[in-house]
Protein backbone atom coordinates (compact mmCIF):
# COMPACT_ATOMS: atom_id res chain seq x y z
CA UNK A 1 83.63 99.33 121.13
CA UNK A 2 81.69 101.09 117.96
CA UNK A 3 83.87 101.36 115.42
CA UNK A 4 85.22 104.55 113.77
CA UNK A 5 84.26 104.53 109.76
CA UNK A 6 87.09 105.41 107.56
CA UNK A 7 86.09 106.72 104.38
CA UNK A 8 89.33 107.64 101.78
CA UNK A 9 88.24 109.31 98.54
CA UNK A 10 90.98 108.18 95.87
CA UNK A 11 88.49 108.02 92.32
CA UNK A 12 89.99 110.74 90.73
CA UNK A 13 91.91 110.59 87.65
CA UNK A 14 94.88 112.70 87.89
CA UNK A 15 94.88 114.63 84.64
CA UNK A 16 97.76 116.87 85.27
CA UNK A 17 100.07 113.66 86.57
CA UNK A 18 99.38 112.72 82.80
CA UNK A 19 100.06 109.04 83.43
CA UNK A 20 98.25 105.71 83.16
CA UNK A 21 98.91 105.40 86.96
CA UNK A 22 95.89 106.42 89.21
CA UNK A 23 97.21 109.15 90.55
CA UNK A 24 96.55 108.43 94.34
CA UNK A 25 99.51 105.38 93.38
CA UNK A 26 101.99 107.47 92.61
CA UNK A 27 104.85 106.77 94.96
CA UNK A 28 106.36 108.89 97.78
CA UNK A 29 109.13 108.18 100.03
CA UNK A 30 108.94 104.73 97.93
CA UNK A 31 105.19 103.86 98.64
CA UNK A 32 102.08 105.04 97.01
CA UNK A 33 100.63 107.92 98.35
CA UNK A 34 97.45 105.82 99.38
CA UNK A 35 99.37 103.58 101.64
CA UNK A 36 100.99 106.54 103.63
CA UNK A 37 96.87 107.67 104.07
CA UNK A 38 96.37 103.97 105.19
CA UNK A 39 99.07 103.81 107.72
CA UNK A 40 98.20 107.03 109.14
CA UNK A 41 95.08 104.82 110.14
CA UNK A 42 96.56 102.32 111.50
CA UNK A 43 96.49 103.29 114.96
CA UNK A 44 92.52 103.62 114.84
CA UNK A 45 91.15 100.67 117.04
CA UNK A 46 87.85 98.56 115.70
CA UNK A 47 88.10 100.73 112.11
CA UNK A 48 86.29 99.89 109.34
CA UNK A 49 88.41 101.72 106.18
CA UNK A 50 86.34 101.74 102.69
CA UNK A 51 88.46 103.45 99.73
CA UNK A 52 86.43 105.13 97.03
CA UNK A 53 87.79 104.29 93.45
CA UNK A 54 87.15 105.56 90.23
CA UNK A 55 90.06 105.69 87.47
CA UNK A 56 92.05 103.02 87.88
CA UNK A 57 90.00 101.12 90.49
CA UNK A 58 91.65 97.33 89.44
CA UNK A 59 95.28 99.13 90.01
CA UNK A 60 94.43 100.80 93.25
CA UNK A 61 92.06 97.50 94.20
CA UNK A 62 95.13 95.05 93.28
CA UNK A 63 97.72 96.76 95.48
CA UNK A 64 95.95 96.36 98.29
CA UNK A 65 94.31 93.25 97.38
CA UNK A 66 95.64 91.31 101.10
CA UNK A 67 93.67 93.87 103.25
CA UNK A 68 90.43 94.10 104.74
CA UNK A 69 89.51 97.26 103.19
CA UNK A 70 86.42 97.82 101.57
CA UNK A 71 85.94 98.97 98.18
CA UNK A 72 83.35 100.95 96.21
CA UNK A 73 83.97 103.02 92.86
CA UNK A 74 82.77 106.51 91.90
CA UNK A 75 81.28 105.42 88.11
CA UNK A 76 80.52 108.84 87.93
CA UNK A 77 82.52 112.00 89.32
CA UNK A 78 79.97 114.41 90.61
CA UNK A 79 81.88 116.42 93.85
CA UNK A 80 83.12 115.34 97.15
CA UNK A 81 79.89 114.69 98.99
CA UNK A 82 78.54 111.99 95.64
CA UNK A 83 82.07 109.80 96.43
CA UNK A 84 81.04 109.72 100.03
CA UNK A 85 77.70 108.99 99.26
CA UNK A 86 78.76 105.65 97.65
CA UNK A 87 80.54 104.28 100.83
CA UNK A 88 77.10 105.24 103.24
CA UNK A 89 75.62 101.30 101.92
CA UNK A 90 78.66 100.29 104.38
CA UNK A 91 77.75 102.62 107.15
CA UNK A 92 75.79 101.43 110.57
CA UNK A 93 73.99 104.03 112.20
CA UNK A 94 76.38 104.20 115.13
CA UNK A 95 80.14 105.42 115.38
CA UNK A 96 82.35 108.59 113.61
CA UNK A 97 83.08 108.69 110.44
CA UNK A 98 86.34 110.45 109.28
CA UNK A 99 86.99 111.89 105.50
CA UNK A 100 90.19 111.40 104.42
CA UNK A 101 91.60 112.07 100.86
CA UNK A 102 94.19 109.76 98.71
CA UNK A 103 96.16 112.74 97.50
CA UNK A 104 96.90 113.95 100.81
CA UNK A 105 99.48 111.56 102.01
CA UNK A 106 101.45 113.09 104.67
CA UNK A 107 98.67 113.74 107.40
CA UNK A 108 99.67 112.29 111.17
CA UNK A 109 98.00 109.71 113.19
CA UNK A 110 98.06 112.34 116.01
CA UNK A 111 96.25 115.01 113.77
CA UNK A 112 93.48 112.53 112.79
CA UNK A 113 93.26 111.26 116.59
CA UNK A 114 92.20 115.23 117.66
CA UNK A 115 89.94 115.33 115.02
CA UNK A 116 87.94 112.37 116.08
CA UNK A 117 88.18 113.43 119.60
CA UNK A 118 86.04 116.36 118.67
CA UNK A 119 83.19 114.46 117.77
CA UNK A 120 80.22 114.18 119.80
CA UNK A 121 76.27 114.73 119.27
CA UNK A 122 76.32 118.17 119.13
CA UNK A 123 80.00 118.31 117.78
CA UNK A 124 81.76 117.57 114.84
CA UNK A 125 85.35 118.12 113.75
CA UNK A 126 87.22 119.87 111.00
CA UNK A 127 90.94 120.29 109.55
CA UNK A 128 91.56 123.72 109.10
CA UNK A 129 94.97 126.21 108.29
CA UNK A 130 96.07 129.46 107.54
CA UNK A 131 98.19 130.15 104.58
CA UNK A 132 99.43 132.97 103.45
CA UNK A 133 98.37 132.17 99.81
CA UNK A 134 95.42 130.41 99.82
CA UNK A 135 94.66 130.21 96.32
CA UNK A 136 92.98 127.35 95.57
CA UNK A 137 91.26 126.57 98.61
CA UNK A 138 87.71 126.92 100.14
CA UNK A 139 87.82 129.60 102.72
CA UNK A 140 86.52 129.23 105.96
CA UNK A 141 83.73 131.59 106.77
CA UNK A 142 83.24 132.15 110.71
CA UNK A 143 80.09 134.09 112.05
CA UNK A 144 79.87 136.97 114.68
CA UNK A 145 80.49 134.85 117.66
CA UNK A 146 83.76 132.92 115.82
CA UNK A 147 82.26 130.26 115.17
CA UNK A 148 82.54 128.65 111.75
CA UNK A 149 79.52 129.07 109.75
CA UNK A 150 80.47 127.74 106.39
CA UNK A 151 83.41 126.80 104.00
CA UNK A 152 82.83 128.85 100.50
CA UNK A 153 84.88 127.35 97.67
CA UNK A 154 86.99 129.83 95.66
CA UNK A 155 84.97 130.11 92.43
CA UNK A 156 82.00 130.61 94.16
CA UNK A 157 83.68 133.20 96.84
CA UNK A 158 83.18 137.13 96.89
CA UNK A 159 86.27 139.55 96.89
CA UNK A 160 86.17 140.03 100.20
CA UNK A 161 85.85 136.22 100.87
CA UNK A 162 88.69 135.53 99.04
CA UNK A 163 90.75 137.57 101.64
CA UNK A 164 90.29 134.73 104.30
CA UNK A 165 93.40 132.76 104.99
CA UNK A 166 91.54 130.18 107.25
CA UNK A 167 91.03 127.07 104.50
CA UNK A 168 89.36 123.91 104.53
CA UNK A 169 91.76 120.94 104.21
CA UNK A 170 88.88 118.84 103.14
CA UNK A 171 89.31 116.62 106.24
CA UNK A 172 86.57 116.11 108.52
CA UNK A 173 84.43 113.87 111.07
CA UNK A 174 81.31 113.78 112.35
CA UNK A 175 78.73 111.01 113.74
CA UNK A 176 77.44 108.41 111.12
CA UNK A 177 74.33 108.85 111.53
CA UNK A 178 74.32 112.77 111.27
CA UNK A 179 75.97 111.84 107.72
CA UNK A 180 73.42 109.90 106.75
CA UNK A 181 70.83 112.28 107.60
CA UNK A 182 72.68 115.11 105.83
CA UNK A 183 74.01 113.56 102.89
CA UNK A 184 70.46 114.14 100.88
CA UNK A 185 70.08 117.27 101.64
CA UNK A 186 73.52 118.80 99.44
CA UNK A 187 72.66 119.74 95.90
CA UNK A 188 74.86 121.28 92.94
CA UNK A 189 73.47 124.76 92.87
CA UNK A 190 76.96 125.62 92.22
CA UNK A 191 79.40 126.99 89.82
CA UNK A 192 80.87 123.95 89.47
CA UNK A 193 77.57 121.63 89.52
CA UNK A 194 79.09 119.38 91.86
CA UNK A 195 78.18 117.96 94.95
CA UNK A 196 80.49 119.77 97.83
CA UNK A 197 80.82 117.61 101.42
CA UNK A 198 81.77 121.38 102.49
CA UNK A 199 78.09 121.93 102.42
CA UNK A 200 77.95 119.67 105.63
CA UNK A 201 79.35 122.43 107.73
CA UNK A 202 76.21 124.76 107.19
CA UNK A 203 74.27 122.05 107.50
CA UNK A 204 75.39 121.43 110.72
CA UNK A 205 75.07 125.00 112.47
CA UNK A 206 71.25 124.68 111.46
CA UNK A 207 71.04 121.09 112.90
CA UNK A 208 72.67 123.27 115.99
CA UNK A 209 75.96 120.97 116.13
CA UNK A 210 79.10 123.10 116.89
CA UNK A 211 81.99 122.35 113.93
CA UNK A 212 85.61 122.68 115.60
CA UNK A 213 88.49 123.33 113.88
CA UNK A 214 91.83 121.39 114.38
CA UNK A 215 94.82 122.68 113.07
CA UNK A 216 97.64 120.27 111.84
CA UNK A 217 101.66 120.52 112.69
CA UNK A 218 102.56 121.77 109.68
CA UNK A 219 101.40 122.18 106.01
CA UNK A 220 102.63 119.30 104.46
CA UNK A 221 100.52 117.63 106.44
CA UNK A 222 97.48 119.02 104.59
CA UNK A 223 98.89 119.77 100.75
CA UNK A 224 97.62 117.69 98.08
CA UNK A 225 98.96 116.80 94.97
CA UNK A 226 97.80 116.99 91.59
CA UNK A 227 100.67 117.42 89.62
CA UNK A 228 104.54 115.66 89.39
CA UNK A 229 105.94 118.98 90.02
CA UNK A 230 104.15 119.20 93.43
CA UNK A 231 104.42 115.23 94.31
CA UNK A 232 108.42 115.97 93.75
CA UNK A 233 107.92 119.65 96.01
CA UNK A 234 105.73 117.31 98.91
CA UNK A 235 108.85 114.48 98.98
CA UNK A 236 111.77 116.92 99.69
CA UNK A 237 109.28 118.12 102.33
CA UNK A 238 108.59 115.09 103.83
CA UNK A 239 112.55 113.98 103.35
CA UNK A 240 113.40 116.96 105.39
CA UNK A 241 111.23 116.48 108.32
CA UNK A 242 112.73 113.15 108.49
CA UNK A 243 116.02 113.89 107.91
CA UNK A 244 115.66 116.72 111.18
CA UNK A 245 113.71 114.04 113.25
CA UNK A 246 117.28 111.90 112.51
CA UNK A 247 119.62 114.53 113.06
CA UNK A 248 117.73 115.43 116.92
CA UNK A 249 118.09 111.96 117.36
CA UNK A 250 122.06 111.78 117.01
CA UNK A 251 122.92 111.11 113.70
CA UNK A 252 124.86 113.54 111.33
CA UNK A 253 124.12 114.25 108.05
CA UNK A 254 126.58 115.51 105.57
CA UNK A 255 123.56 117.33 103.84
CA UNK A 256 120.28 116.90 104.30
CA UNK A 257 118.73 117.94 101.64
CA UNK A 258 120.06 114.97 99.75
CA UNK A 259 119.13 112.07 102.05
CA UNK A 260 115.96 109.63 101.26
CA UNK A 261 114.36 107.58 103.89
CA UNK A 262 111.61 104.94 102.29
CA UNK A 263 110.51 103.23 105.45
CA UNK A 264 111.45 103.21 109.06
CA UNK A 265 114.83 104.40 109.48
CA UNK A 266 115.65 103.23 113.88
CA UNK A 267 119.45 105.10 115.12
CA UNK A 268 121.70 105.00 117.53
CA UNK A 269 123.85 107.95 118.35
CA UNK A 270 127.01 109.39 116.86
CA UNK A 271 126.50 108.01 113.73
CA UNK A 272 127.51 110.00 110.17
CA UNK A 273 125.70 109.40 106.98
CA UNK A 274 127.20 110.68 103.82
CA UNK A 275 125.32 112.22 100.79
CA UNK A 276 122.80 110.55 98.47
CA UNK A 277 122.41 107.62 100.91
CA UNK A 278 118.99 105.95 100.15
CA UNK A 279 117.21 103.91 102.99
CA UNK A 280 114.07 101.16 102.33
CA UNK A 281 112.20 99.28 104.37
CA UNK A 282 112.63 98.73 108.35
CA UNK A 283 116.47 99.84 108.46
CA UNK A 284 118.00 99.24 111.86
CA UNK A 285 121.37 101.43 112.44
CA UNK A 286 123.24 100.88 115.83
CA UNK A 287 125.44 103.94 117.07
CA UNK A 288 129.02 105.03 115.73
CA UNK A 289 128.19 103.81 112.40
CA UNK A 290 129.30 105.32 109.30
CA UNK A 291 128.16 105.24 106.04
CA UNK A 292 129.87 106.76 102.66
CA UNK A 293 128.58 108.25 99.49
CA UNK A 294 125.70 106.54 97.76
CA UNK A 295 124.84 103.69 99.34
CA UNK A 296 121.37 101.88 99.58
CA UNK A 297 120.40 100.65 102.51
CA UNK A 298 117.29 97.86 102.61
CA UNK A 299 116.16 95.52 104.98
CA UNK A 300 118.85 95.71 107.15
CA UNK A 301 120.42 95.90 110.19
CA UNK A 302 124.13 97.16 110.61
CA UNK A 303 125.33 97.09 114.24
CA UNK A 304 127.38 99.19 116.12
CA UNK A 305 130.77 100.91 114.89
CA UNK A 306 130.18 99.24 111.28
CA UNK A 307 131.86 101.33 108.44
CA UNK A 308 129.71 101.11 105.18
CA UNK A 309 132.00 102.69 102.27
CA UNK A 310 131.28 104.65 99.38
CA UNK A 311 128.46 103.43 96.57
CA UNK A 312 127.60 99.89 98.31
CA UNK A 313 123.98 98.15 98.49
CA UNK A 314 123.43 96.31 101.51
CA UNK A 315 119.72 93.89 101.48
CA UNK A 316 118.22 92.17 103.72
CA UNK A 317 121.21 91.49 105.71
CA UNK A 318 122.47 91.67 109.01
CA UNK A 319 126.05 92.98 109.57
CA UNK A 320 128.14 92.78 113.01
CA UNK A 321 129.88 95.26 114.89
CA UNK A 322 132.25 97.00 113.42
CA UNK A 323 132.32 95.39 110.43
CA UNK A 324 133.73 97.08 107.41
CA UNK A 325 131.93 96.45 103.86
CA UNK A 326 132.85 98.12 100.03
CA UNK A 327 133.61 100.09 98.72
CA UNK A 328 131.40 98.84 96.01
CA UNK A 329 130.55 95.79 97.69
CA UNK A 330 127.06 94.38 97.86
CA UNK A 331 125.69 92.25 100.18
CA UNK A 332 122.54 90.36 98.66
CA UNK A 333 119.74 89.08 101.62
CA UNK A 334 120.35 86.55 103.57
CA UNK A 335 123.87 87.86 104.23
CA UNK A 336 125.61 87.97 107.89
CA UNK A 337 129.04 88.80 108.94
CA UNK A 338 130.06 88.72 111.92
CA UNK A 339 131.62 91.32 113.98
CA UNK A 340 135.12 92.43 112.83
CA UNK A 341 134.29 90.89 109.45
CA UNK A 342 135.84 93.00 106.27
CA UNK A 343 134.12 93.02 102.83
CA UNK A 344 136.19 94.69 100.10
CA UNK A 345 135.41 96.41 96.63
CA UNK A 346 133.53 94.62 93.95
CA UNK A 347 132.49 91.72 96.74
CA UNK A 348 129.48 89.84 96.47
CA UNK A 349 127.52 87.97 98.56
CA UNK A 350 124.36 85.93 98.85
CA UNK A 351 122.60 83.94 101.47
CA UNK A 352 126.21 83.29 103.49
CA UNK A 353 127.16 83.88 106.97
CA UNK A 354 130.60 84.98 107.77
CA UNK A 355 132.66 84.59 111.26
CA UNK A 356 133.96 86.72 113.43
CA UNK A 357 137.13 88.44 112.03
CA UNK A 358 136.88 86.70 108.24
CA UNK A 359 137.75 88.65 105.28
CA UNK A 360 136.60 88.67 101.97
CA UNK A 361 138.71 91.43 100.45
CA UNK A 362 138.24 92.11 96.92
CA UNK A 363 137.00 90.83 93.27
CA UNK A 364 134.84 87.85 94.72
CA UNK A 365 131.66 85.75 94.80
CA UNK A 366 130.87 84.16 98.00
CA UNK A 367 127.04 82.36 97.71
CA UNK A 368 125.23 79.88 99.69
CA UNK A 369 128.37 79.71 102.22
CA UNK A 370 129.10 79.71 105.70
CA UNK A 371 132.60 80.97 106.76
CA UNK A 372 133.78 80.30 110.11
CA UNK A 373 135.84 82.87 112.05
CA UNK A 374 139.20 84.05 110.57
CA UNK A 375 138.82 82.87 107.44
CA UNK A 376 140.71 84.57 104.20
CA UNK A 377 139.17 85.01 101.04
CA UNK A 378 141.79 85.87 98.35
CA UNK A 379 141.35 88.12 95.58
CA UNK A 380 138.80 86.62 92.64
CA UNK A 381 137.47 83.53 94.25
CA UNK A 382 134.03 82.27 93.48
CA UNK A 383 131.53 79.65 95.08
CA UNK A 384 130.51 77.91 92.41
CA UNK A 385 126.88 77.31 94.27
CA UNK A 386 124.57 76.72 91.51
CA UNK A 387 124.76 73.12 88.75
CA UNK A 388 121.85 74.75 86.63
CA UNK A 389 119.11 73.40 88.25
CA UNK A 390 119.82 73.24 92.49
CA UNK A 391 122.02 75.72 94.61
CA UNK A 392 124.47 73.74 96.88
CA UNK A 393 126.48 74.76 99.74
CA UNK A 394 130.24 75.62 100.64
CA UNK A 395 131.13 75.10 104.12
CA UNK A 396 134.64 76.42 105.61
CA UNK A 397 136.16 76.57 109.11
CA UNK A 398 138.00 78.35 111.44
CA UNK A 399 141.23 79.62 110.05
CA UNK A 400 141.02 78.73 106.66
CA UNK A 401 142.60 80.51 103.91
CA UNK A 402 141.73 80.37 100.08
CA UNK A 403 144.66 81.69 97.56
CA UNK A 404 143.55 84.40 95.07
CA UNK A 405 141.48 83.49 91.77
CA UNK A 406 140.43 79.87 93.59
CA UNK A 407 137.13 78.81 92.16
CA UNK A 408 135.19 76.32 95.15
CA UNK A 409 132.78 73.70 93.41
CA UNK A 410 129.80 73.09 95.62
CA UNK A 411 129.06 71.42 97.82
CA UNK A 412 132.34 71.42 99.28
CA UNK A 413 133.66 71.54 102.83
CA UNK A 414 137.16 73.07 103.75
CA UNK A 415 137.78 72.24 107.47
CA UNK A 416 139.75 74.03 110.15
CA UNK A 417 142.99 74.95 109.10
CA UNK A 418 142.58 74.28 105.19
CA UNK A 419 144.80 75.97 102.97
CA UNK A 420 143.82 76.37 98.94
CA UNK A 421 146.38 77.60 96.95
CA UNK A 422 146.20 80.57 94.64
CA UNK A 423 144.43 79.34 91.00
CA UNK A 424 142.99 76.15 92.66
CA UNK A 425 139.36 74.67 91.18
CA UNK A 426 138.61 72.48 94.35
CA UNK A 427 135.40 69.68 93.39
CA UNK A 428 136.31 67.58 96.37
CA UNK A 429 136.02 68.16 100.32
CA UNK A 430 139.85 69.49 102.01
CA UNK A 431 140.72 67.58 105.47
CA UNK A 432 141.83 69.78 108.37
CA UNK A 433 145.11 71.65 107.88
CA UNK A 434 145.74 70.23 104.72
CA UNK A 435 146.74 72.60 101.50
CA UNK A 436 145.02 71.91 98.69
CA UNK A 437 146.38 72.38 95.27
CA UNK A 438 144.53 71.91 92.14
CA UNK A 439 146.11 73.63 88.68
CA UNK A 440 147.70 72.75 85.87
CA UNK A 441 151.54 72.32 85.66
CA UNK A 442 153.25 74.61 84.41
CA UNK A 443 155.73 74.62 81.50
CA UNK A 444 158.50 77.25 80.58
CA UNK A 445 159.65 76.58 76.73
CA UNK A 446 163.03 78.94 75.89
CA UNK A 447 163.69 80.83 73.23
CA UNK A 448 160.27 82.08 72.51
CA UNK A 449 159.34 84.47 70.15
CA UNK A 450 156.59 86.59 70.72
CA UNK A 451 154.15 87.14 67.24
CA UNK A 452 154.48 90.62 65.54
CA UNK A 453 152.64 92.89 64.22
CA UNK A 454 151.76 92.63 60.45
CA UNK A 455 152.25 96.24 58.34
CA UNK A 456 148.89 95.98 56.00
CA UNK A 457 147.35 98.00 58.07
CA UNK A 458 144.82 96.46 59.40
């Protein structure tokens, strides 16, 4: 199979972001807006993808330093069609080549699909909309028979140019050898003095090769960003399409204008998710879940009928059916409970796994633990997991219960049955069914007067 060329122009500075970021990292929906461009590829069998850098171009190299893309830099920024011209030394003569842009980040795999589909010999494609205020934009300029003939950009446009609504995206593809051949032939004669790849589409009617529009879904897949103000317009966008795609789906949202998906967000049905709810990563959410106020979501999978309460973080854990967790609790990775588990306000845990029906109600630590089922976790009781240096673990069984403000030195093992009384430090292992009791005796001297207050007045 010949493979598809992917060429992503991302050397431009970013003036109006004003930041020492390269502006095609800025983040969106929690990853740069390069990456979302990148995934949109991903579906694109045998591709060869070579970004075009220029400010920046050890930031925007390092981040994706793990991949197989290829990179080449822009030294000097002379138009569109001079940053493509730097990736043709990577070109064969044979397969597409698609132009995508690094600013651009919400385009679909489906939209970049029809584009290449249109590509042929005598065919190439290009992304195309109509706006109803297309300031900004190069128009598209279609001859007699519909055709289009040319793209004009704005500042070199007549008044009756300007009245076209049909503008170029920037987005095209066409055969790599037609490239190639074209490439020279573009020169800066130009208000600008720059380079424009829209000359390609002229260029092409006289080479007799038919340029076909494609239209995209919706406009956010098409706007660019230059600016914070517009990166912040483009991510309520994007949040609402994917709060609607998990409403249709069967989840409610209290408001969905102030929900924020960062990854892949996978729902059952009948589920409710309260306001300002943040979700990163691969979330997986089973059906009748609900989920309070302000709680992040990462990593995680919460299975069916599970009650999240108000402002909890839940990371890279797994949590049972209809387990019930915060409020204010947070569950650190490596965290499972069990089904009918219960983790109260101000709870933390850490790399533990908790049995079926075990509580851990308020005010605690619980790290590098394993809990069997029905266990009780009093009020302020801490694994002591960590001597400085190593992390150790705490081990109890079935049906154990620990009294309020008990502090367990790992590694420790309670066994089935174990009962630790309230205000216990515990060093040593407890045998099955015993009670262990570890505090200091207490005395009860009469007569006691409490100190007073001294009138200096301080």
């Amino acid at each position: 199979m010949t493979k598809t060329n992917i060429i992503i122009l991302a050397a431009g500075k970013g003036t109006r972001m004003r930041s020492a970021l390269p502006k095609v990292l800025h983040k969106l929906a929690g990853r740069s807006m390069l990456s979302h461009v990148v995934a949109a590829t991903a579906t694109i069998a045998e591709a060869k993808r070579i970004i075009v850098t220029g400010h920046g171009a050890e930031k925007v190299e390092r981040e994706f330093a793990n991949t197989e893309h290829i990179f080449v830099q822009q030294k000097d920024q002379l138009g569109t069609a001079h940053a493509v011209q730097m990736a043709v030394p990577h070109l064969g003569d044979q397969g597409k080549v698609l132009v995508l842009y690094g600013d651009v980040p919400l385009i679909l795999p489906s939209t970049i699909n029809d584009i290449l589909n249109t590509v042929t010999d005598r065919s190439m494609g290009l992304l195309t909309i109509h706006l109803d205020q297309p300031d900004g934009y190069g128009r598209i300029v279609r001859g007699q028979d519909g055709a289009i003939a040319s793209i004009i950009e704005q500042k070199d446009a007549t008044a009756e140019q300007l009245k076209i609504t049909e503008v170029n995206t920037g987005v095209l593809a066409l055969e790599a050898w037609q490239l190639k051949d074209w490439l020279p032939q573009i020169t800066n004669n130009n208000a600008q003095g720059e380079y424009y790849l829209t000359d390609l589409i002229a260029i092409a009617r006289d080479n007799g090769v038919e340029v076909c529009s494609v239209h995209p879904k919706s406009a956010t897949e098409v706007e660019g960003v230059n600016n914070r103000i517009q990166l912040s317009q483009l991510e309520r966008a994007h949040q609402r399409q994917q709060a609607e795609i998990l409403m249709s789906s069967g989840t409610t949202l209290a408001d969905p204008e102030r929900f924020d998906q960062r990854g892949e967000l996978t729902a059952g049905t009948d589920n409710f998710i309260d306001i300002n709810c943040v979700f990163e990563g691969s979330v997986v959410i089973g059906s009748g879940v609900s989920i309070g106020p302000n709680c992040i979501i990462i990593n995680s999978t919460l299975g069916d009928g599970v009650e999240i309460k108000a402002n909890t973080i839940v990371e890279e854990s797994i949590v049972g059916d209809r387990a019930i967790v915060g409020p204010f609790a947070r569950l650190r990775p490596r965290t499972v409970l069990g089904s009918d588990t219960k983790i109260g306000n101000f709870v933390e845990t850490k790399n533990t796994e908790v049995g079926k029906g075990s509580k851990i109600n308020h005010l605690s630590y619980v790290g590098d633990a394993e809990l069997g089922e029905n266990v009780n976790i009093g009020a302020g009781t801490i694994t002591c997991n960590y001597d400085g240096a190593n992390k150790h673990k705490t081990a109890l069984g079935d049906n154990v219960f620990v009294g309020s403000n008990s502090t367990l030195v790992a590694p420790i093992t309670v066994a089935d049955g174990g009962f630790v009384g309230a205000g216990s430090t515990l060093t040593g292992d407890v045998p099955k069914d015993a009670l262990a009791v570890s505090r200091a005796k207490q005395r009860n001297i009469g007569g006691w007067k409490r100190p007073t207050k001294n009138n200096k007045g301080d």
